[in-house]
PDB file of N, CA and C in Angstrom:
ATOM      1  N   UNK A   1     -23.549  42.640  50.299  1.00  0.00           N
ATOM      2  CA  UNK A   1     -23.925  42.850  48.939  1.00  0.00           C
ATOM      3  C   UNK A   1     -22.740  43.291  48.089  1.00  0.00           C
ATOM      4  N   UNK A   2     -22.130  44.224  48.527  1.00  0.00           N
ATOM      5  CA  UNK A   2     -20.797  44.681  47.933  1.00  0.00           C
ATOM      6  C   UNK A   2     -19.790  43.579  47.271  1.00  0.00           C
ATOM      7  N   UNK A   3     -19.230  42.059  48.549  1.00  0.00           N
ATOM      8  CA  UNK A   3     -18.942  41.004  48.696  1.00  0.00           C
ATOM      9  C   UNK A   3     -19.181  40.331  46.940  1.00  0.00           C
ATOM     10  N   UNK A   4     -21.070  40.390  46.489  1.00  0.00           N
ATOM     11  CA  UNK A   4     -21.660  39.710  45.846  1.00  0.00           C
ATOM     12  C   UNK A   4     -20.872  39.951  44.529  1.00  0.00           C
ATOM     13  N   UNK A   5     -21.003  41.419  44.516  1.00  0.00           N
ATOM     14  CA  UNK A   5     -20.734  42.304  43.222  1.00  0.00           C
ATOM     15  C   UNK A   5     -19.003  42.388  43.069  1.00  0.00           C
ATOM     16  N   UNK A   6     -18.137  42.235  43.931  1.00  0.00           N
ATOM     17  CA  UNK A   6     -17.069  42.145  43.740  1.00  0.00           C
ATOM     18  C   UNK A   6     -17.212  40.637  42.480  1.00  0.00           C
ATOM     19  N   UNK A   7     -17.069  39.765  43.449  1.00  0.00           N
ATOM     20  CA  UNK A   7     -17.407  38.156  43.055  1.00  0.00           C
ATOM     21  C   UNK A   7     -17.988  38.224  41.671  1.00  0.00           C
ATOM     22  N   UNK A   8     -18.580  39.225  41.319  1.00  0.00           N
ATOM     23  CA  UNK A   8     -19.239  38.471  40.194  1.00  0.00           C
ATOM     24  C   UNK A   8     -18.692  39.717  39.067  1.00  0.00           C
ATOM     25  N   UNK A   9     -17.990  40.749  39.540  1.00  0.00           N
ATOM     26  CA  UNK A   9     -16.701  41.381  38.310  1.00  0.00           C
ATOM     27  C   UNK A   9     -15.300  40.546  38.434  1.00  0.00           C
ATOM     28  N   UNK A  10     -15.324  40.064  38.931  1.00  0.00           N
ATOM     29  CA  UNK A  10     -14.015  39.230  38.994  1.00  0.00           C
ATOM     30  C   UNK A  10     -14.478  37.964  37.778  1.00  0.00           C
ATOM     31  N   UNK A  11     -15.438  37.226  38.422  1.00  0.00           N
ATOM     32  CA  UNK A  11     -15.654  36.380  37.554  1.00  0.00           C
ATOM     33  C   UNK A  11     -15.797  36.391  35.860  1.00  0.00           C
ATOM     34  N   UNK A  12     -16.532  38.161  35.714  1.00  0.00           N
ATOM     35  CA  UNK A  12     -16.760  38.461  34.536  1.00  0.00           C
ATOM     36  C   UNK A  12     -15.543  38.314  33.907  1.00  0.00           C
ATOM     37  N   UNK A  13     -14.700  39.074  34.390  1.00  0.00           N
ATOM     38  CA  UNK A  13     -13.113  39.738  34.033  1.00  0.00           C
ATOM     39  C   UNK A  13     -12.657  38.095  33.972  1.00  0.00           C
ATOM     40  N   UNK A  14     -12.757  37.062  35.040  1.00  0.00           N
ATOM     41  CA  UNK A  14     -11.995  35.936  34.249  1.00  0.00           C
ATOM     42  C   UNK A  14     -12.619  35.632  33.209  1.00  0.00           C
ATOM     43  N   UNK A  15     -13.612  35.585  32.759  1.00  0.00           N
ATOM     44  CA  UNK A  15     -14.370  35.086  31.465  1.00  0.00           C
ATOM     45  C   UNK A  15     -13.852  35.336  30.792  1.00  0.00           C
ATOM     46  N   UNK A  16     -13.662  37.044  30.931  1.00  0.00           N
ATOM     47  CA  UNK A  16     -13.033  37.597  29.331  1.00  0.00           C
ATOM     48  C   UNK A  16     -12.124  37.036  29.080  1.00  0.00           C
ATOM     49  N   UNK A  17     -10.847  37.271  30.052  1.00  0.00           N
ATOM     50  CA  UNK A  17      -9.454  36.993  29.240  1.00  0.00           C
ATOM     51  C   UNK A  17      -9.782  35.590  29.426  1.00  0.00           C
ATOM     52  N   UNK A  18     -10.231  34.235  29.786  1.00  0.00           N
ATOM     53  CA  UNK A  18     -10.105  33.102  29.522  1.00  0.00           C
ATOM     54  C   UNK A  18     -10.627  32.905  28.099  1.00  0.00           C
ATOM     55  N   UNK A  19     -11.729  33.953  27.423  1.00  0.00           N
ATOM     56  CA  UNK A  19     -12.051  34.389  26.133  1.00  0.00           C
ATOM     57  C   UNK A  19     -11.082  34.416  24.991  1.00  0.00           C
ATOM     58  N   UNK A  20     -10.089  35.625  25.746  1.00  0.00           N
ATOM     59  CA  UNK A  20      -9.307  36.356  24.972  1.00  0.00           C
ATOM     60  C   UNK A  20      -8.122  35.625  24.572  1.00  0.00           C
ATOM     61  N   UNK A  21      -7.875  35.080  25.724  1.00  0.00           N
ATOM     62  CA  UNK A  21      -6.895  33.581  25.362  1.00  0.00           C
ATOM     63  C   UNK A  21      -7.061  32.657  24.594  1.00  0.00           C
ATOM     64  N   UNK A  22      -8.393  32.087  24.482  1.00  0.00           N
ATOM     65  CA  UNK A  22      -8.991  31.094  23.498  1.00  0.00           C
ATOM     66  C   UNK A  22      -8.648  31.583  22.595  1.00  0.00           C
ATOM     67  N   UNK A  23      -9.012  33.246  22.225  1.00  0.00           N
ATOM     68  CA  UNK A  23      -9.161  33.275  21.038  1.00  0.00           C
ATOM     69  C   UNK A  23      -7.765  33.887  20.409  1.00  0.00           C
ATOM     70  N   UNK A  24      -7.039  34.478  21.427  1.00  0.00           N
ATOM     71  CA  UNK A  24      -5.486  34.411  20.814  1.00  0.00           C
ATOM     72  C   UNK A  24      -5.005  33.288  20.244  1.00  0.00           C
ATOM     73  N   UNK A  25      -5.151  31.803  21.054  1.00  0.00           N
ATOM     74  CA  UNK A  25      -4.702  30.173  20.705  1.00  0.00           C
ATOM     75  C   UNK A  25      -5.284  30.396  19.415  1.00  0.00           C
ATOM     76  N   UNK A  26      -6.215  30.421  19.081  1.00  0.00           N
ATOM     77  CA  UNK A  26      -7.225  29.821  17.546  1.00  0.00           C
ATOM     78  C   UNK A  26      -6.209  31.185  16.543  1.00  0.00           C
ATOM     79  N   UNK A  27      -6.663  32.220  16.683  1.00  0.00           N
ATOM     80  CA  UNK A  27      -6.118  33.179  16.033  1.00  0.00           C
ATOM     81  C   UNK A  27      -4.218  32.705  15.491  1.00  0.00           C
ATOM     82  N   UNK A  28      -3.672  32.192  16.412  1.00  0.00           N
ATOM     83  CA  UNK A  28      -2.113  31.386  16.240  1.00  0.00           C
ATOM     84  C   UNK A  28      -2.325  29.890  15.396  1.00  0.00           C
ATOM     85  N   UNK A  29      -3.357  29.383  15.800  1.00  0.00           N
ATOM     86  CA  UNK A  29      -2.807  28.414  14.624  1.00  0.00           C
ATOM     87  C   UNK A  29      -3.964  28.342  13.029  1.00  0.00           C
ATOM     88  N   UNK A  30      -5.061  29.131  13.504  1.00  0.00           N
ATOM     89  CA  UNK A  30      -5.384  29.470  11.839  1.00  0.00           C
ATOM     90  C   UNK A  30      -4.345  30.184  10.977  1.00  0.00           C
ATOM     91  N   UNK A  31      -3.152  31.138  11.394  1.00  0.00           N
ATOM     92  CA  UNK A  31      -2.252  32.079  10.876  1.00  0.00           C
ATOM     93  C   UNK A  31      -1.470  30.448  10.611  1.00  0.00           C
ATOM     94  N   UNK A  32      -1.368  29.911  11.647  1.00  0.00           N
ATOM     95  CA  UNK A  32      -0.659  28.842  10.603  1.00  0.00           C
ATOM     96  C   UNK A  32      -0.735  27.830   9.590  1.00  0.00           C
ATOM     97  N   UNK A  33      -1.904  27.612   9.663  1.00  0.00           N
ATOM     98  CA  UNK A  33      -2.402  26.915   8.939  1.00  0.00           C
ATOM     99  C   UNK A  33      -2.325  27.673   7.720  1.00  0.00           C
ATOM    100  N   UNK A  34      -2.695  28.846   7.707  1.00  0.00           N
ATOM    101  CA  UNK A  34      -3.062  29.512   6.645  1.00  0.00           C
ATOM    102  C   UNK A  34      -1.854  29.667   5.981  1.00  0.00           C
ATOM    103  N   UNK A  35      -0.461  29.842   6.384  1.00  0.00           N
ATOM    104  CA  UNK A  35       0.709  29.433   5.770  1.00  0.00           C
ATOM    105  C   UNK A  35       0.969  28.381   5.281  1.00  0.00           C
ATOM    106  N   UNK A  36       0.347  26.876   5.845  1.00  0.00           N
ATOM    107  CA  UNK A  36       1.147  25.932   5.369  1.00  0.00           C
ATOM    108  C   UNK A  36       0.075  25.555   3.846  1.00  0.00           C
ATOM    109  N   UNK A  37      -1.005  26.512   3.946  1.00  0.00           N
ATOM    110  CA  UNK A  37      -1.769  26.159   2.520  1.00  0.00           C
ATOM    111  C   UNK A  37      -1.284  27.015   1.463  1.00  0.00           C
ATOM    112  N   UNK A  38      -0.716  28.473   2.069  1.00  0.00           N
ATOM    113  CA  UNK A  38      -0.382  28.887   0.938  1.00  0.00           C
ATOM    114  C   UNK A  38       0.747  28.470   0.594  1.00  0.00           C
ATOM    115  N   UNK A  39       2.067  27.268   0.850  1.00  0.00           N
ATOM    116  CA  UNK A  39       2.873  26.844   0.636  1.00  0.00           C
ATOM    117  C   UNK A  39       2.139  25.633  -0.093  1.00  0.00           C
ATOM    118  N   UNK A  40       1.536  25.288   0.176  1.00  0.00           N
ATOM    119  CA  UNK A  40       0.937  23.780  -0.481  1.00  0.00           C
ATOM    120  C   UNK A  40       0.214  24.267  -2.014  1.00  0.00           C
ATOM    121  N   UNK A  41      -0.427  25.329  -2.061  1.00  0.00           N
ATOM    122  CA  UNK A  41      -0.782  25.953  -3.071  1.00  0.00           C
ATOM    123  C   UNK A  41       0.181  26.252  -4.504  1.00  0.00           C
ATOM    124  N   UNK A  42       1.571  26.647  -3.635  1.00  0.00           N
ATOM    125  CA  UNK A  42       2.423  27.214  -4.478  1.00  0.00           C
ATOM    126  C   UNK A  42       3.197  25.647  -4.973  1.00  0.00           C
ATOM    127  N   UNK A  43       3.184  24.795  -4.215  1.00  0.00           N
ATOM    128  CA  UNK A  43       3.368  23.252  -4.747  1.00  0.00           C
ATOM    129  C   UNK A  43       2.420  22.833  -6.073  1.00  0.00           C
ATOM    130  N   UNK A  44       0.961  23.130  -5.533  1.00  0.00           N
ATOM    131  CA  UNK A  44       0.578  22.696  -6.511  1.00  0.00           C
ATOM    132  C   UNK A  44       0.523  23.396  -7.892  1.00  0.00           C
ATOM    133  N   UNK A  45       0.700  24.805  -8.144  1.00  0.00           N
ATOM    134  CA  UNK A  45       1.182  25.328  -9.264  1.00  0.00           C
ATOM    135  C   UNK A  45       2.043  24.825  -9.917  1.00  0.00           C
ATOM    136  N   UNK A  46       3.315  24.202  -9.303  1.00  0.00           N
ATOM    137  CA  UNK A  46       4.185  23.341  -9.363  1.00  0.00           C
ATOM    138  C   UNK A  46       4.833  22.258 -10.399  1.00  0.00           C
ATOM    139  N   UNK A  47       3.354  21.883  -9.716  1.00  0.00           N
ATOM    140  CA  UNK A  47       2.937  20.432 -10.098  1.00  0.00           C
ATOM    141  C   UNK A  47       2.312  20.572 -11.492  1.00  0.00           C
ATOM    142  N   UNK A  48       0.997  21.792 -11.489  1.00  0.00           N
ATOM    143  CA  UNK A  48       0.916  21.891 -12.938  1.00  0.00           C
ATOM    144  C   UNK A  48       1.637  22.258 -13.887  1.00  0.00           C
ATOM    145  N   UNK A  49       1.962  22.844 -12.974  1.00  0.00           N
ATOM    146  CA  UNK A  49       3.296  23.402 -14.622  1.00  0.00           C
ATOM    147  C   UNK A  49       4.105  22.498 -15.111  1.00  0.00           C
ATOM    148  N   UNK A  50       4.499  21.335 -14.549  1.00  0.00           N
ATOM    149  CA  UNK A  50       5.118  20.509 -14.707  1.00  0.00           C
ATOM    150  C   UNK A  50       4.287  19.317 -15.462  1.00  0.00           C
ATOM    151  N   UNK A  51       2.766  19.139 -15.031  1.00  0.00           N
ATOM    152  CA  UNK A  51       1.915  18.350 -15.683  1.00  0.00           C
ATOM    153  C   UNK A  51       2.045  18.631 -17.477  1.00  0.00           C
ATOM    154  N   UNK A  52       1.505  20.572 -17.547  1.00  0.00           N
ATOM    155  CA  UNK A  52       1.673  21.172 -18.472  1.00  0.00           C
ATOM    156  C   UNK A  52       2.277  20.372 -19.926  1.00  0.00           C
ATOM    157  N   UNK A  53       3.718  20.103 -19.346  1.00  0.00           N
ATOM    158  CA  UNK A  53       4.764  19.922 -19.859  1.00  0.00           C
ATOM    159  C   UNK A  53       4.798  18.425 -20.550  1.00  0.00           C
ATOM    160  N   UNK A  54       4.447  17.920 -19.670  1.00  0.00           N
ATOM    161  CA  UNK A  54       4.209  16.352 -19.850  1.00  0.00           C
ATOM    162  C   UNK A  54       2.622  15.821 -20.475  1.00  0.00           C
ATOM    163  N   UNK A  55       2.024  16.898 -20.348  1.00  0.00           N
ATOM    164  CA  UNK A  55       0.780  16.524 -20.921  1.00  0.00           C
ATOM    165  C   UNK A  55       0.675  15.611 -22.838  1.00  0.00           C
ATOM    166  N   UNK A  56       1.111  16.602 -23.588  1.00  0.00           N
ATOM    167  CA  UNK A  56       1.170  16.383 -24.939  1.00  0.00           C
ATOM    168  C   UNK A  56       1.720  14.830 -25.826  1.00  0.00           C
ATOM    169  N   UNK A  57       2.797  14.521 -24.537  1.00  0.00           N
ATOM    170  CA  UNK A  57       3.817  13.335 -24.436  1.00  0.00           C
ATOM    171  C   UNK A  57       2.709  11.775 -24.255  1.00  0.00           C
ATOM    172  N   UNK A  58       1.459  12.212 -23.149  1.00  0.00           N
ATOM    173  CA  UNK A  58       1.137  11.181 -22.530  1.00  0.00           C
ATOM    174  C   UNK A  58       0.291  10.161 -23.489  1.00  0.00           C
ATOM    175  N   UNK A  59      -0.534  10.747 -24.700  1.00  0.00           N
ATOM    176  CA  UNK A  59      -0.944  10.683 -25.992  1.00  0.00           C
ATOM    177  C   UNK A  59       0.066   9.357 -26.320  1.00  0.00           C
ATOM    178  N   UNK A  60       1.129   9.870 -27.020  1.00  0.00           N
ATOM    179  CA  UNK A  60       2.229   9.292 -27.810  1.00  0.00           C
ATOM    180  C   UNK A  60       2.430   7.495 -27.096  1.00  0.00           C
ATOM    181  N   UNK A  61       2.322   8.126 -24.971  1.00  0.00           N
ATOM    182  CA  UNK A  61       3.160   7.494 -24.167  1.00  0.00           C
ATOM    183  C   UNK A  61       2.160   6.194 -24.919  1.00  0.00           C
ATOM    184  N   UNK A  62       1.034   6.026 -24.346  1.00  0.00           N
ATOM    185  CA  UNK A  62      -0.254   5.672 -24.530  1.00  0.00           C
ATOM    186  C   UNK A  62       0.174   4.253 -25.450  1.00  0.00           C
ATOM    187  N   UNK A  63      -0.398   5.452 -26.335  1.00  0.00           N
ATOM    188  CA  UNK A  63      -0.044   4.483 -27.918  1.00  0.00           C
ATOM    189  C   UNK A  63       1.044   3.251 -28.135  1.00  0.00           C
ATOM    190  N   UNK A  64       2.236   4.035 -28.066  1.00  0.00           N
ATOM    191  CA  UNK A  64       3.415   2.943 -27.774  1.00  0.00           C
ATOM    192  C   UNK A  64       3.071   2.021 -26.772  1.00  0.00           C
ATOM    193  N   UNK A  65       2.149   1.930 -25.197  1.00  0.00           N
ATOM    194  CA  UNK A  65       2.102   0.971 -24.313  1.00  0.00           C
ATOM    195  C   UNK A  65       1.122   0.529 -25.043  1.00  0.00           C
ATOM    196  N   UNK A  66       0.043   0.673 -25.996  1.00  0.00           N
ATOM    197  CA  UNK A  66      -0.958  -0.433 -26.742  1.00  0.00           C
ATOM    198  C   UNK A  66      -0.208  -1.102 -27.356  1.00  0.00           C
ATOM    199  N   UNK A  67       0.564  -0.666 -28.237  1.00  0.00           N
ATOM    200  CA  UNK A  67       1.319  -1.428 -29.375  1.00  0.00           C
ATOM    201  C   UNK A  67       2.304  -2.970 -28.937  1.00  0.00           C
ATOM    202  N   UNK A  68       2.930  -2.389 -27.677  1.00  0.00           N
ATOM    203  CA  UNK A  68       3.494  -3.472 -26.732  1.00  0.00           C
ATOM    204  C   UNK A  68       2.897  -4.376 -26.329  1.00  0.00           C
ATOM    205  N   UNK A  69       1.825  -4.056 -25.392  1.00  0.00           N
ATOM    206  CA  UNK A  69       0.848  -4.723 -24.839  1.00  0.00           C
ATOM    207  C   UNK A  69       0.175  -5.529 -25.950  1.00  0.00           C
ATOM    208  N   UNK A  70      -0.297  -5.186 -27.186  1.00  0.00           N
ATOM    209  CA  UNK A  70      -0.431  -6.041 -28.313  1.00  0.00           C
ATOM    210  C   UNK A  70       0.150  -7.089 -28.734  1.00  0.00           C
ATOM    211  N   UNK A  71       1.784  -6.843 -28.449  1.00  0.00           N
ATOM    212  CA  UNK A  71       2.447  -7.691 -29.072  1.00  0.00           C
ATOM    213  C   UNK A  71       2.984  -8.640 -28.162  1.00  0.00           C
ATOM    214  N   UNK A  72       2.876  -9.229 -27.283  1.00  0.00           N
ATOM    215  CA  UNK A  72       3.164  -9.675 -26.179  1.00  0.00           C
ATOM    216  C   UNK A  72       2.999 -11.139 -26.222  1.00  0.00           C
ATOM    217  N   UNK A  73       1.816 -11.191 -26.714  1.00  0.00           N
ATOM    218  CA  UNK A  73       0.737 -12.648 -26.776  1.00  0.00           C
ATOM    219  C   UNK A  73       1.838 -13.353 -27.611  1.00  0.00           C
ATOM    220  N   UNK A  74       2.218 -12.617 -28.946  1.00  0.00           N
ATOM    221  CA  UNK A  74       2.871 -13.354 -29.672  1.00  0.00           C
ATOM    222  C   UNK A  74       4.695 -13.106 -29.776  1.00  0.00           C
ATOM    223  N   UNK A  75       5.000 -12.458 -28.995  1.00  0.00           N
ATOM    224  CA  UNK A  75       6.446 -12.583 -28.332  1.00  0.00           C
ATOM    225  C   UNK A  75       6.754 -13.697 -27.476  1.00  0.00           C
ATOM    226  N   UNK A  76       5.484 -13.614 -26.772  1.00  0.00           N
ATOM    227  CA  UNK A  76       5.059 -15.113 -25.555  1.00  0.00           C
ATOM    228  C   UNK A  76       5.526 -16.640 -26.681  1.00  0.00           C
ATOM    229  N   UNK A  77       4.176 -16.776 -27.497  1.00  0.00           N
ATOM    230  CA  UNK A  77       3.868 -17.626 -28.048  1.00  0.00           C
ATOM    231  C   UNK A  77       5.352 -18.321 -28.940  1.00  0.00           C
ATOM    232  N   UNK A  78       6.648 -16.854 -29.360  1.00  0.00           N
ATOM    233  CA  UNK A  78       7.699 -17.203 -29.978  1.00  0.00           C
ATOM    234  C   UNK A  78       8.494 -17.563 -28.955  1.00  0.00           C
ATOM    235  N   UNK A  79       8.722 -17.280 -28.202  1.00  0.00           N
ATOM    236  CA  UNK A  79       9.654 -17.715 -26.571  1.00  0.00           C
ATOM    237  C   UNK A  79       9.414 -18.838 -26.326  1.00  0.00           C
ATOM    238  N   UNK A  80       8.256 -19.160 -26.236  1.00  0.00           N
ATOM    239  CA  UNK A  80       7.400 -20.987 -25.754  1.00  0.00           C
ATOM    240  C   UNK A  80       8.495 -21.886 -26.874  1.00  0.00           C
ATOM    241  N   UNK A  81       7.975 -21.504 -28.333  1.00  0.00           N
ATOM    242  CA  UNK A  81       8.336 -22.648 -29.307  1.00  0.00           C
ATOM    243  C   UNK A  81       9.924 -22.412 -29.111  1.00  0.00           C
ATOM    244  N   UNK A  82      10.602 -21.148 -29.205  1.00  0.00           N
ATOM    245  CA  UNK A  82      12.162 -21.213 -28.838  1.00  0.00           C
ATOM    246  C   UNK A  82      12.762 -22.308 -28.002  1.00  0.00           C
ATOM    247  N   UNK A  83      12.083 -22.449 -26.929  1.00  0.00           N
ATOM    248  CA  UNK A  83      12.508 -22.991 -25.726  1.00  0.00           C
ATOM    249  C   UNK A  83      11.834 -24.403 -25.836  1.00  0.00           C
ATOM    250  N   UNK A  84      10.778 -24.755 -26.562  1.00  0.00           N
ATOM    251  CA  UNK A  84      10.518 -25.899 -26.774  1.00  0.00           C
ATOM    252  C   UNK A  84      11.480 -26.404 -27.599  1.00  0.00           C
ATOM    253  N   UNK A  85      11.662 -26.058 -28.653  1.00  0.00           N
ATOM    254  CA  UNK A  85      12.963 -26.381 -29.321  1.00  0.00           C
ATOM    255  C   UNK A  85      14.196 -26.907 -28.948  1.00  0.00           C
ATOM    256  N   UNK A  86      14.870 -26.096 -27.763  1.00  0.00           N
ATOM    257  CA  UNK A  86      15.964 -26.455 -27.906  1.00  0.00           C
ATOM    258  C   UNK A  86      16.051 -26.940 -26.058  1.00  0.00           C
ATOM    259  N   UNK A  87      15.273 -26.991 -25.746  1.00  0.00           N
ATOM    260  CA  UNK A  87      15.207 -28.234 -24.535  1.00  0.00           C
ATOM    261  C   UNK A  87      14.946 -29.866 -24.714  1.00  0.00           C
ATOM    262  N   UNK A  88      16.519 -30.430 -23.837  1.00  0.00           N
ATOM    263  CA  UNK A  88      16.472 -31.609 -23.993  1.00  0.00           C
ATOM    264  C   UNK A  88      15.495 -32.650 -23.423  1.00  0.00           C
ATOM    265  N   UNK A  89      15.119 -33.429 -24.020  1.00  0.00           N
ATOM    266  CA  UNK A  89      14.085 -34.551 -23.489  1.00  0.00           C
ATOM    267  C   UNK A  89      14.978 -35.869 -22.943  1.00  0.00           C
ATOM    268  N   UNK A  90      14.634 -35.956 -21.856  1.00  0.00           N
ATOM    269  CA  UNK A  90      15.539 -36.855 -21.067  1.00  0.00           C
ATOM    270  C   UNK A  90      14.780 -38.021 -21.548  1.00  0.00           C
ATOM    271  N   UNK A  91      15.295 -39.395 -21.939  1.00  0.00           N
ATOM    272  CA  UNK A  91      14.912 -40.461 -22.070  1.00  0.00           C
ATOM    273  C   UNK A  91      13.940 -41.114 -21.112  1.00  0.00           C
ATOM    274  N   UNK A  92      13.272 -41.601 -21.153  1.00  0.00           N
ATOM    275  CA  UNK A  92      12.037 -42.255 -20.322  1.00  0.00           C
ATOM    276  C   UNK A  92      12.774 -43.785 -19.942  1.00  0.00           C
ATOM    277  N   UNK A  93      12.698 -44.271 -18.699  1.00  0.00           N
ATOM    278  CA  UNK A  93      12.939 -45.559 -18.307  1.00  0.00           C
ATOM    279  C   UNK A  93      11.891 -46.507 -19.005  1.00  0.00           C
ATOM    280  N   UNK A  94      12.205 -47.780 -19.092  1.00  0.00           N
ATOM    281  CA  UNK A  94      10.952 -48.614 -19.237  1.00  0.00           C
ATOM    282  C   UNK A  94       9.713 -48.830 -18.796  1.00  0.00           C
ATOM    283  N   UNK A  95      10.366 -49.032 -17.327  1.00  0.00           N
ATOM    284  CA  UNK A  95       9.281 -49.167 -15.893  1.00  0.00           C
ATOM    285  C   UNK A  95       9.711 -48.134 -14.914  1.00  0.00           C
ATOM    286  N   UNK A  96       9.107 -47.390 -14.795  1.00  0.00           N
ATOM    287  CA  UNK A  96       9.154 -45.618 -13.779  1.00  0.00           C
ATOM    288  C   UNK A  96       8.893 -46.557 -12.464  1.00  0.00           C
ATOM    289  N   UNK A  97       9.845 -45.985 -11.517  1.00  0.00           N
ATOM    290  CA  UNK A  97      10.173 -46.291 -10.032  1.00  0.00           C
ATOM    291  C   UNK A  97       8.561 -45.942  -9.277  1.00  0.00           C
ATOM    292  N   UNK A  98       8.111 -46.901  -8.276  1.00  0.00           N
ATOM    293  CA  UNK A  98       6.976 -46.589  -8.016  1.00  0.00           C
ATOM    294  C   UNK A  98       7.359 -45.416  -6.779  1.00  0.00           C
ATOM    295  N   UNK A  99       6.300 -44.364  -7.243  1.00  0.00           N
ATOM    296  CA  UNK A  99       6.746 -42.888  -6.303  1.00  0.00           C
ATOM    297  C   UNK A  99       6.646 -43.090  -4.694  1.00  0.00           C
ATOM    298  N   UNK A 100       7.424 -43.063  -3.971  1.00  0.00           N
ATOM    299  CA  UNK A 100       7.388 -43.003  -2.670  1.00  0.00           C
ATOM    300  C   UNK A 100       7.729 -41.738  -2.028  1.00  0.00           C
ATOM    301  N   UNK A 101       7.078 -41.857  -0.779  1.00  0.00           N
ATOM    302  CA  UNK A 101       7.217 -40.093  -0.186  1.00  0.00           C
ATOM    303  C   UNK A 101       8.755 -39.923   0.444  1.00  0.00           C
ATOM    304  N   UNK A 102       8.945 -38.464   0.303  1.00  0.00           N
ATOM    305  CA  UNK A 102      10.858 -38.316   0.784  1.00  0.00           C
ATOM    306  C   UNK A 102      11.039 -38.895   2.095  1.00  0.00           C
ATOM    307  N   UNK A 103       9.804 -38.981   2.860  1.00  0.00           N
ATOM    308  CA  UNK A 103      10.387 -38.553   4.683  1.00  0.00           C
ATOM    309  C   UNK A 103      10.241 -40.398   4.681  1.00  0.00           C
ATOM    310  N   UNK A 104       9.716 -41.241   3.374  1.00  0.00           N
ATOM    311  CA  UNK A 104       9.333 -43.107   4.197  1.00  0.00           C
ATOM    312  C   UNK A 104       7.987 -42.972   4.264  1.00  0.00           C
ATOM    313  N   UNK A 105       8.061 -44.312   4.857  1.00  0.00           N
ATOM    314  CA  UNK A 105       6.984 -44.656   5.211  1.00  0.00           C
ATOM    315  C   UNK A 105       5.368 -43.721   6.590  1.00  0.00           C
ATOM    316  N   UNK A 106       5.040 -43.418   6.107  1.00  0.00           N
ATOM    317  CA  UNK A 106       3.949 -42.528   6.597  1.00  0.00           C
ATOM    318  C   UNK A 106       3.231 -43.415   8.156  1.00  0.00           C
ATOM    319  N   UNK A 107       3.265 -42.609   9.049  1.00  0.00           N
ATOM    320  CA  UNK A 107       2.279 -43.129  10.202  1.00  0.00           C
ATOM    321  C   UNK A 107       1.698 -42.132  10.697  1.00  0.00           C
ATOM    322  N   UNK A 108       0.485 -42.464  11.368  1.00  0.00           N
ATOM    323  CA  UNK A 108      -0.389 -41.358  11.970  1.00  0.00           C
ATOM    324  C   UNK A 108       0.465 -41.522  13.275  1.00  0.00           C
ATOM    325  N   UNK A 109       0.528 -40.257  13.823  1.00  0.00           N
ATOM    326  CA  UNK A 109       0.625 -40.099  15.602  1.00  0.00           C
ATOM    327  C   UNK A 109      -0.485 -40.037  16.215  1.00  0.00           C
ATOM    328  N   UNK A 110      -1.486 -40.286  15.747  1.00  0.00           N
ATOM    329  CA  UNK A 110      -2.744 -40.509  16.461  1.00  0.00           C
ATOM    330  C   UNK A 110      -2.719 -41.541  17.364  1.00  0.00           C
ATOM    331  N   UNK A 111      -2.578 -42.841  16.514  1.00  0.00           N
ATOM    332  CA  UNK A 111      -2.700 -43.947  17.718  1.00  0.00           C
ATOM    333  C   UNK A 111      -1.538 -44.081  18.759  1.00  0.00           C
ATOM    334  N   UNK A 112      -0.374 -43.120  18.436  1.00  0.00           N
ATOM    335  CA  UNK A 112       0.391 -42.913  19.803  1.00  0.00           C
ATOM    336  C   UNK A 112       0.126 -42.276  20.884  1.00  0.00           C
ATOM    337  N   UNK A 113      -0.383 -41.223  19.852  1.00  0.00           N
ATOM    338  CA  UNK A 113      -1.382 -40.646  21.453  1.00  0.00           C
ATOM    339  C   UNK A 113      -2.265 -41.434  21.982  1.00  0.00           C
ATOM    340  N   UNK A 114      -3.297 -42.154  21.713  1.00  0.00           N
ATOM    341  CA  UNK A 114      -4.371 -43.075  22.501  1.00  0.00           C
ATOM    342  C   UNK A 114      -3.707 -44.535  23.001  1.00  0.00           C
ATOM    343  N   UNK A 115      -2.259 -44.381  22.762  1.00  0.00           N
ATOM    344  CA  UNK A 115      -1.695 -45.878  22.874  1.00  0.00           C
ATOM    345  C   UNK A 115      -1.931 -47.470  22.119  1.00  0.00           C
ATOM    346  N   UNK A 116      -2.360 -46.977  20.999  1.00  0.00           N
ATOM    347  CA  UNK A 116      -2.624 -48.239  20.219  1.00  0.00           C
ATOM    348  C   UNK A 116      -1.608 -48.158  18.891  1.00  0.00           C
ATOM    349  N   UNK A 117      -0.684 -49.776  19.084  1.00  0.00           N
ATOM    350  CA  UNK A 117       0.405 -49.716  18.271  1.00  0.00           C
ATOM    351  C   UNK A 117      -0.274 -50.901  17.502  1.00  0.00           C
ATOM    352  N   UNK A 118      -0.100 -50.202  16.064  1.00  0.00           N
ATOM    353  CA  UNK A 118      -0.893 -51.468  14.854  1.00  0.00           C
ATOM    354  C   UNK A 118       0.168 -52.552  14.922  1.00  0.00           C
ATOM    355  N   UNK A 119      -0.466 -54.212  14.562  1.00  0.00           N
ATOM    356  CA  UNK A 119       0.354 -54.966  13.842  1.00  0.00           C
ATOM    357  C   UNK A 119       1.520 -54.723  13.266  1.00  0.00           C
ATOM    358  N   UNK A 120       2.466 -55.133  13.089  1.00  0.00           N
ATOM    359  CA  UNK A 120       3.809 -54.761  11.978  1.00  0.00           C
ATOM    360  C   UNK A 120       3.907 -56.036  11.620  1.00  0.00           C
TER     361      UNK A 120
END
């Protein structure tokens, strides 16, 4: 009986510290975590303050990209006729060459594979 009761304070006692360990591990990286937010925090103050700054500007930015974006269609439309203008028109032949493909004359490899060679 003694045997039993040893066995089963031992076991207790590993519980704990296998406990106490767990909870040392967790306790180590919530502490870190908890640093890398209050660094991320102090970023994002950062960031506003810097938004802050740029806020009043973005109004103005705005406006000027409508005004552009407005005018575009007809910056387009003056570029087209520019360039229509002063591009040369190559003379037209009488009778245009009948179009043939770069590589010749076209054959299937089909009937080479099944072995059937057409007429020539």
């Amino acid at each position: 009986m003694t045997l039993l009761v040893i066995l089963t304070v031992v076991d207790v006692v590993l519980l704990i510290a296998g406990l106490a360990f767990y909870l040392f591990w967790v306790g180590t990286l919530l502490t870190r975590i908890a640093g890398n937010l209050e660094e991320c925090a102090e970023l994002v103050r950062t960031i506003v303050g810097h938004a802050e700054l740029i806020g009043p500007g973005v109004a103005h930015i705005n406006q000027t990209g409508g005004v552009v974006a407005g005018a575009l269609p007809l910056l387009y439309e003056m570029a087209e006729g520019i360039v229509v203008g002063v591009t040369p028109v190559p003379e037209q032949p009488a009778h245009p060459p009948t179009a043939r493909p770069a590589s010749g004359r076209r054959r299937s490899r089909l009937h080479d594979a099944v072995g059937f060679a057409p007429p020539k």
